[in-house]
Protein backbone atom coordinates (compact mmCIF):
# COMPACT_ATOMS: atom_id res chain seq x y z
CA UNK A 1 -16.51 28.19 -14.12
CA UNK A 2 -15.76 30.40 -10.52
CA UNK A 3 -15.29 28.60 -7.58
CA UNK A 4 -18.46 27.69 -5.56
CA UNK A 5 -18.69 29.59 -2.14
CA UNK A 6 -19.05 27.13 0.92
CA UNK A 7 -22.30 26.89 2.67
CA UNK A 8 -21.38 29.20 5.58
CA UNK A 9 -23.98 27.54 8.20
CA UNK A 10 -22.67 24.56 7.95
CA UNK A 11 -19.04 24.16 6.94
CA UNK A 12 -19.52 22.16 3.90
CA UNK A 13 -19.76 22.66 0.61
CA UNK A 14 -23.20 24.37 -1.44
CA UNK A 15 -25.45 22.03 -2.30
CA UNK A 16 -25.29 21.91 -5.78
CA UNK A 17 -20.77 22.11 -5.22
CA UNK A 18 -18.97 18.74 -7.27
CA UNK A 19 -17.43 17.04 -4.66
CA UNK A 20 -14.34 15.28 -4.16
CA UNK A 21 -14.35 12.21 -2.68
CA UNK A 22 -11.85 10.67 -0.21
CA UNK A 23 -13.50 7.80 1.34
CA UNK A 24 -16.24 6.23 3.45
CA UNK A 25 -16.24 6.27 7.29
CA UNK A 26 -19.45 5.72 9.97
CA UNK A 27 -21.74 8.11 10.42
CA UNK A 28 -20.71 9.46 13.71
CA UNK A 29 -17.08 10.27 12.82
CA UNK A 30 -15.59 13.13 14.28
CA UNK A 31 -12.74 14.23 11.45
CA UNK A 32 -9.58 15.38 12.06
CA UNK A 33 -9.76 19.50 13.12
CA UNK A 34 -8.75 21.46 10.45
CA UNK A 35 -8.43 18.78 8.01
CA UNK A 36 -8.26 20.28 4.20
CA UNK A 37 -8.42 18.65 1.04
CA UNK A 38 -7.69 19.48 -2.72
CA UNK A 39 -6.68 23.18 -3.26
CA UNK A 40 -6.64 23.63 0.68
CA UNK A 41 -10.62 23.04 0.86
CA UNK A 42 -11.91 21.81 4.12
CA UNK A 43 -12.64 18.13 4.27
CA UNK A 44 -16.39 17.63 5.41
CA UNK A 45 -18.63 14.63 5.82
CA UNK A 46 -22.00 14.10 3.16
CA UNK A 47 -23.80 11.32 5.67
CA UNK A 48 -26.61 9.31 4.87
CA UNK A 49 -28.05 6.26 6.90
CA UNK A 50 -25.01 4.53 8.53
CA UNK A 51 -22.36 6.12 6.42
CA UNK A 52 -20.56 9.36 5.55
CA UNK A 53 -18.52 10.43 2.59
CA UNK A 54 -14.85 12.33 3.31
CA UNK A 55 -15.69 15.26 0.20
CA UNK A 56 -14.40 18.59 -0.65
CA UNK A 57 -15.39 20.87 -3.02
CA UNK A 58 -14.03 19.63 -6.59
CA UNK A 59 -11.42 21.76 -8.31
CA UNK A 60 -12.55 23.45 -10.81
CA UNK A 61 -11.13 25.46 -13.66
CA UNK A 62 -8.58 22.83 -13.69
CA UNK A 63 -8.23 19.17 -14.34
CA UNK A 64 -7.12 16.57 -11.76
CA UNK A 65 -4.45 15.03 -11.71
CA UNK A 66 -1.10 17.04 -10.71
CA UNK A 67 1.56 15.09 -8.21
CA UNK A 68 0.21 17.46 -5.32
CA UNK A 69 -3.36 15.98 -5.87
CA UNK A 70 -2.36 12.73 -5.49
CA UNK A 71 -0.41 13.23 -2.25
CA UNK A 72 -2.97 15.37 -0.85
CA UNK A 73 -5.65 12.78 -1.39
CA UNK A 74 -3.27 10.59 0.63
CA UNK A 75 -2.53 12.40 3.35
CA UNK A 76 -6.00 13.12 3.91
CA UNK A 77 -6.86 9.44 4.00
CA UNK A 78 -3.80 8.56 6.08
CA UNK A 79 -5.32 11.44 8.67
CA UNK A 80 -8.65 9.20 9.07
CA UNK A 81 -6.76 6.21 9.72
CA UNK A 82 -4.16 7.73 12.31
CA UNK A 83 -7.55 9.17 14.14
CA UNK A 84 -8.58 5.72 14.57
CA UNK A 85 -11.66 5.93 12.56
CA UNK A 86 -12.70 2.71 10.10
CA UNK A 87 -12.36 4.50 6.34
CA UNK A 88 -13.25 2.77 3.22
CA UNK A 89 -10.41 4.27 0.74
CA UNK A 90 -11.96 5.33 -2.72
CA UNK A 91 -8.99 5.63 -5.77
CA UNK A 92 -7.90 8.78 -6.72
CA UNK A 93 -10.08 10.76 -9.01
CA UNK A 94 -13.50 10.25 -7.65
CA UNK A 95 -15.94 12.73 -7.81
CA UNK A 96 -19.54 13.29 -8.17
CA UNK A 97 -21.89 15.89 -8.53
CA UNK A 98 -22.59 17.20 -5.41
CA UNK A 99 -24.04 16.61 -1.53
CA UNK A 100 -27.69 15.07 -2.68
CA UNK A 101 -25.84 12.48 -5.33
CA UNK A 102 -23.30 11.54 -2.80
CA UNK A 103 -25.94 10.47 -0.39
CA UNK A 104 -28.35 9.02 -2.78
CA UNK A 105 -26.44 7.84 -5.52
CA UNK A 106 -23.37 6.42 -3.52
CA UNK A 107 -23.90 5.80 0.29
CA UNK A 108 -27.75 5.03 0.15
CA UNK A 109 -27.19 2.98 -3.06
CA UNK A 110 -23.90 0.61 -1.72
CA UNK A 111 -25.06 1.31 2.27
CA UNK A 112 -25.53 -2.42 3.24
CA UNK A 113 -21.87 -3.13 1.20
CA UNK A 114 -20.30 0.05 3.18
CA UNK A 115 -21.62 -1.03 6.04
CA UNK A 116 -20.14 -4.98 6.13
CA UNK A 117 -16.74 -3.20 4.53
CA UNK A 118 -16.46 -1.25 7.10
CA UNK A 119 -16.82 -3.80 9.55
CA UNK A 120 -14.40 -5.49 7.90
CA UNK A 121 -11.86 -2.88 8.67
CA UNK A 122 -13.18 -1.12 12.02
CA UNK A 123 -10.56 -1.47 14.74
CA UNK A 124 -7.84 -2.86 12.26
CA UNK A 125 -4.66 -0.79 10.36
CA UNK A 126 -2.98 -1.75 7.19
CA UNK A 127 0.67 -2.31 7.40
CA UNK A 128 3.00 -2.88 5.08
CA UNK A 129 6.12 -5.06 5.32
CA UNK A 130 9.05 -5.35 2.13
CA UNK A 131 12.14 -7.11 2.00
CA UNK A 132 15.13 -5.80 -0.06
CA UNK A 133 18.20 -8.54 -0.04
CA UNK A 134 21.75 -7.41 0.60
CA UNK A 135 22.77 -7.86 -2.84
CA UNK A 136 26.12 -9.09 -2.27
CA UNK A 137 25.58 -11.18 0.60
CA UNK A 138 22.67 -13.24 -1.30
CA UNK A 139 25.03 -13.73 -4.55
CA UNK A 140 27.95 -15.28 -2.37
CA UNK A 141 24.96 -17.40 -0.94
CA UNK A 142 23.97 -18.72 -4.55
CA UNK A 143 27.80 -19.25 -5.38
CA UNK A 144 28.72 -21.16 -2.80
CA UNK A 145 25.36 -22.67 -2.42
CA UNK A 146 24.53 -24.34 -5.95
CA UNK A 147 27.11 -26.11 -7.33
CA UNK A 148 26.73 -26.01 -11.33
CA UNK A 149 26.37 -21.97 -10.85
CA UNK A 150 30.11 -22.36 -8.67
CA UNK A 151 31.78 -24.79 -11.16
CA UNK A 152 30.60 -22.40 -14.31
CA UNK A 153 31.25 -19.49 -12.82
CA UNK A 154 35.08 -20.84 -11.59
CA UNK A 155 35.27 -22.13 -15.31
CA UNK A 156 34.73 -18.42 -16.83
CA UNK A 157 37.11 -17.16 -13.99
CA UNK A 158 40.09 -19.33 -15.08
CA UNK A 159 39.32 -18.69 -18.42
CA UNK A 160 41.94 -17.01 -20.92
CA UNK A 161 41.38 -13.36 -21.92
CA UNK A 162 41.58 -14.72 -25.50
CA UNK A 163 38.72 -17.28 -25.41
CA UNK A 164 36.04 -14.36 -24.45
CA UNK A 165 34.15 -14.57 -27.25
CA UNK A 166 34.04 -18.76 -27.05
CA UNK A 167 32.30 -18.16 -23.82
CA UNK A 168 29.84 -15.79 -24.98
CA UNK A 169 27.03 -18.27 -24.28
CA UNK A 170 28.83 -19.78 -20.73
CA UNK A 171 28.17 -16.19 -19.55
CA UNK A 172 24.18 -16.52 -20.67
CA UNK A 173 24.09 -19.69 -18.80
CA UNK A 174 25.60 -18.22 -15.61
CA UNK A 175 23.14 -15.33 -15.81
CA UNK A 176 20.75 -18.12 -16.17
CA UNK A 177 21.47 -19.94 -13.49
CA UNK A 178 22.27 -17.01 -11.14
CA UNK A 179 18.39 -15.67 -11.84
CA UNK A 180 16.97 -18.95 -11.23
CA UNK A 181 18.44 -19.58 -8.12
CA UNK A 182 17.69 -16.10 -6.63
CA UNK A 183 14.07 -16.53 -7.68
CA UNK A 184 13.84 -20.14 -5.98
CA UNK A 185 15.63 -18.48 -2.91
CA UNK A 186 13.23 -15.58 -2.93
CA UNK A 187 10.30 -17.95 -2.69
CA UNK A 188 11.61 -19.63 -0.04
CA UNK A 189 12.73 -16.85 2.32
CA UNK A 190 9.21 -14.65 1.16
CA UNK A 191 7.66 -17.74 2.53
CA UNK A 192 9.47 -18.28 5.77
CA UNK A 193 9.29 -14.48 6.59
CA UNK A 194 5.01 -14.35 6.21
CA UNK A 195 4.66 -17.06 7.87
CA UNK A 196 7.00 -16.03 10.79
CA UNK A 197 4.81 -12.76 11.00
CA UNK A 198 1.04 -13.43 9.96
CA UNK A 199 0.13 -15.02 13.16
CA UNK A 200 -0.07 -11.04 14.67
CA UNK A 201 -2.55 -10.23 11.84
CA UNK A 202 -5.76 -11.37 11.05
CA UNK A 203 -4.79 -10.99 7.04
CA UNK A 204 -2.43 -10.73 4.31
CA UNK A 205 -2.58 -9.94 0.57
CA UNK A 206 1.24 -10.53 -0.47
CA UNK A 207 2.31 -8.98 -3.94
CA UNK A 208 4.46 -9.17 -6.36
CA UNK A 209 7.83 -8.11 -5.99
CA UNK A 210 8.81 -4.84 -8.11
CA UNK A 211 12.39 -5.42 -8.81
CA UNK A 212 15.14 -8.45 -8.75
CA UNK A 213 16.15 -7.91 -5.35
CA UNK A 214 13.08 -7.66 -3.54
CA UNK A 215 12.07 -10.53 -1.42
CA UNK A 216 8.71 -9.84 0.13
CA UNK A 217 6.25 -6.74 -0.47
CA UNK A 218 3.11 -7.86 1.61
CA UNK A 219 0.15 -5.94 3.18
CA UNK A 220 -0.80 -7.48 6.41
CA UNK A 221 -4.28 -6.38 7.99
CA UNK A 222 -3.90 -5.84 12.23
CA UNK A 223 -5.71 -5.27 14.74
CA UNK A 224 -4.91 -2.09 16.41
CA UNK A 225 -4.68 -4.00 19.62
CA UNK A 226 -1.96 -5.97 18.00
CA UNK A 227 0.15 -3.62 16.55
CA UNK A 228 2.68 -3.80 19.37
CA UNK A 229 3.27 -7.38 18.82
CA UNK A 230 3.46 -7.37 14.78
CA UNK A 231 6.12 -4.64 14.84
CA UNK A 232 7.66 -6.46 17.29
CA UNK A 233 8.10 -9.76 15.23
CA UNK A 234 9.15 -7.55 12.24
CA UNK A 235 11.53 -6.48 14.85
CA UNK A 236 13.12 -9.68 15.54
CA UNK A 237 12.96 -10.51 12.22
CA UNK A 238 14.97 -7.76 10.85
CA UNK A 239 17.23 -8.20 13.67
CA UNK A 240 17.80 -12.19 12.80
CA UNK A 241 18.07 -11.23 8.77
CA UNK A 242 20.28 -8.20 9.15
CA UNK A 243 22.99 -9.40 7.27
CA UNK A 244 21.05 -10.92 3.90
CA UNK A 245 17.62 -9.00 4.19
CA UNK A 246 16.12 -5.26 4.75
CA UNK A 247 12.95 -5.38 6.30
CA UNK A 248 11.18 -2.09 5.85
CA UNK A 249 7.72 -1.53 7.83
CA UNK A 250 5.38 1.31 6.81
CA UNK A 251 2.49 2.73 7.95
CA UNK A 252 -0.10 2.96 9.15
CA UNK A 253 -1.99 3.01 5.48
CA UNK A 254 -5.32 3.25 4.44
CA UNK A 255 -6.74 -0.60 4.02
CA UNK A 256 -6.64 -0.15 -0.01
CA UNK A 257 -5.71 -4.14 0.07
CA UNK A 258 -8.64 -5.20 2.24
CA UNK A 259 -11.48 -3.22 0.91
CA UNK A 260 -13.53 -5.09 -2.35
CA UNK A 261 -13.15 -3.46 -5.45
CA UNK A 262 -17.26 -3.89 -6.28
C-alpha cells in the first residue's frame, strides 16, 4: 500500500487515511506548532463534540513497533502536556481507521467518559518521584541496627577458613536476614517519604519497586499551581536523605497513572 497524500486544505490527514492515535485533549486545543508524529507526519486534531483526538497518518508498508515509534509517541504526548493542555494518554499502538471512525466510533462513543477524564486531569501534571538507597550506607544501617543479622554476621567473620563449608547454611541465613530487614526498612522509609510529600498533590498511585535497592517509585498527580511547592519538598527531602537515599524527580509526564483504563 503507498502512502496516503494529506488533505492539503486542511492540514490533516484524507479522509479515508488510518490514523494514529496519541491521545484525547478538549476541543479547542491549540497543538504545539510544528508538532510531527510517526514517520515525521504532522500531528492534527479529529474533534467531535467536546473532544479531539491527537492522530497522524498510520504508517504503512510497515508494522509498528520499532524503539523510535515508541519514543516518538512519547515525545509527542509529553509536548501536549508541557503546552499546558489536559491530554488523555492512549497506549502505544492505537490506531483506527480513519477521521469519520475516530469521531464516531471513539470520541462520540466514550464523549461523556472523555469528558469527566479530562476533568480529572485539566490543570494538573504527573510527576514522578523514585528513591534509590545508598547501598552501602543502608547495609551498615541493618548491621549495626538488628542484632541477630550483627551477631551472625560477626560469627561468619571470626570464622576459620577451614570451616567454610560448615557454614554453608549460616551464610543463607545472613542473606536471609539481610533481605528481610532491607524490605521492612524499605516500607518504612517508602512510607515516611509519601507521606512527607503528598500533602502538595492532590494524588498518588505508588508502585512497586523494580529492583532491591529501590525505596519508593510513586506517581503523584499536582496541580500546576503547586508544582513549585512539591519540587520543593522533594527538595528538602533529598537534601535531609542525602546520605542513605537518591531521590530522583521526573517530569512532567503524561497522567498514564490517573487516567481509567475503561
Amino acid at each position: 500500500m503507498t502512502r496516503p497524500d494529506l488533505a492539503a486544505d486542511t492540514g490533516t490527514a484524507a479522509t479515508g487515511t488510518p490514523l494514529y492515535i496519541y491521545g484525547v485533549t478538549r476541543r479547542d486545543a491549540t497543538l504545539p506548532q510544528g508538532l510531527l508524529g510517526l514517520d515525521d507526519h504532522p500531528v492534527t486534531l479529529v474533534t467531535d463534540g467536546g473532544c479531539a483526538a491527537a492522530v497522524s497518518p498510520l504508517p504503512q508498508d510497515r508494522p509498528l513497533g520499532r524503539r523510535a515509534d515508541l519514543m516518538r509517541h512519547q515525545r509527542v504526548l509529553t509536548a501536549l502536556v508541557e503546552a499546558d493542555l489536559a491530554v488523555l494518554p492512549f497506549r502505544f499502538g492505537a490506531a483506527m481507521t480513519g477521521q469519520e471512525a475516530v469521531a464516531k466510533e471513539l470520541l462520540a462513543a466514550n464523549a461523556d467518559r472523555f469528558a469527566r477524564a479530562l476533568d480529572g486531569v485539566d490543570g494538573r501534571l504527573e510527576l514522578r518521584l523514585k528513591g534509590t538507597y545508598v547501598e552501602d550506607t543502608v547495609l551498615r544501617e541493618v548491621m549495626s541496627d538488628d542484632p541477630e543479622v550483627a551477631a551472625l554476621a560477626q560469627r561468619l567473620r571470626q570464622a576459620p577458613a577451614d570451616a567454610a563449608d560448615a557454614l554453608y547454611y549460616d551464610r543463607v541465613r545472613l542473606g536471609e536476614l539481610i533481605s528481610q530487614a532491607l524490605q521492612r526498612r524499605r516500607e518504612h522509609d517508602a512510607r515516611v517519604l509519601l507521606e512527607r510529600v503528598a500533602p502538595a498533590a492532590e494524588r498518588v498511585v505508588p508502585k512497586t519497586p523494580a529492583r532491591d535497592e529501590d525505596v519508593v517509585d510513586a506517581a503523584f498527580l499536582v496541580g500546576r499551581d503547586r508544582r513549585g511547592d512539591f519540587e520543593e519538598a522533594v527538595e528538602r527531602l533529598g537534601a535531609e536523605y542525602a546520605d542513605r537515599i537518591r531521590l530522583r524527580l521526573v517530569g512532567p509526564l503524561p497522567p498514564y497513572d490517573f487516567v481509567p483504563d475503561s
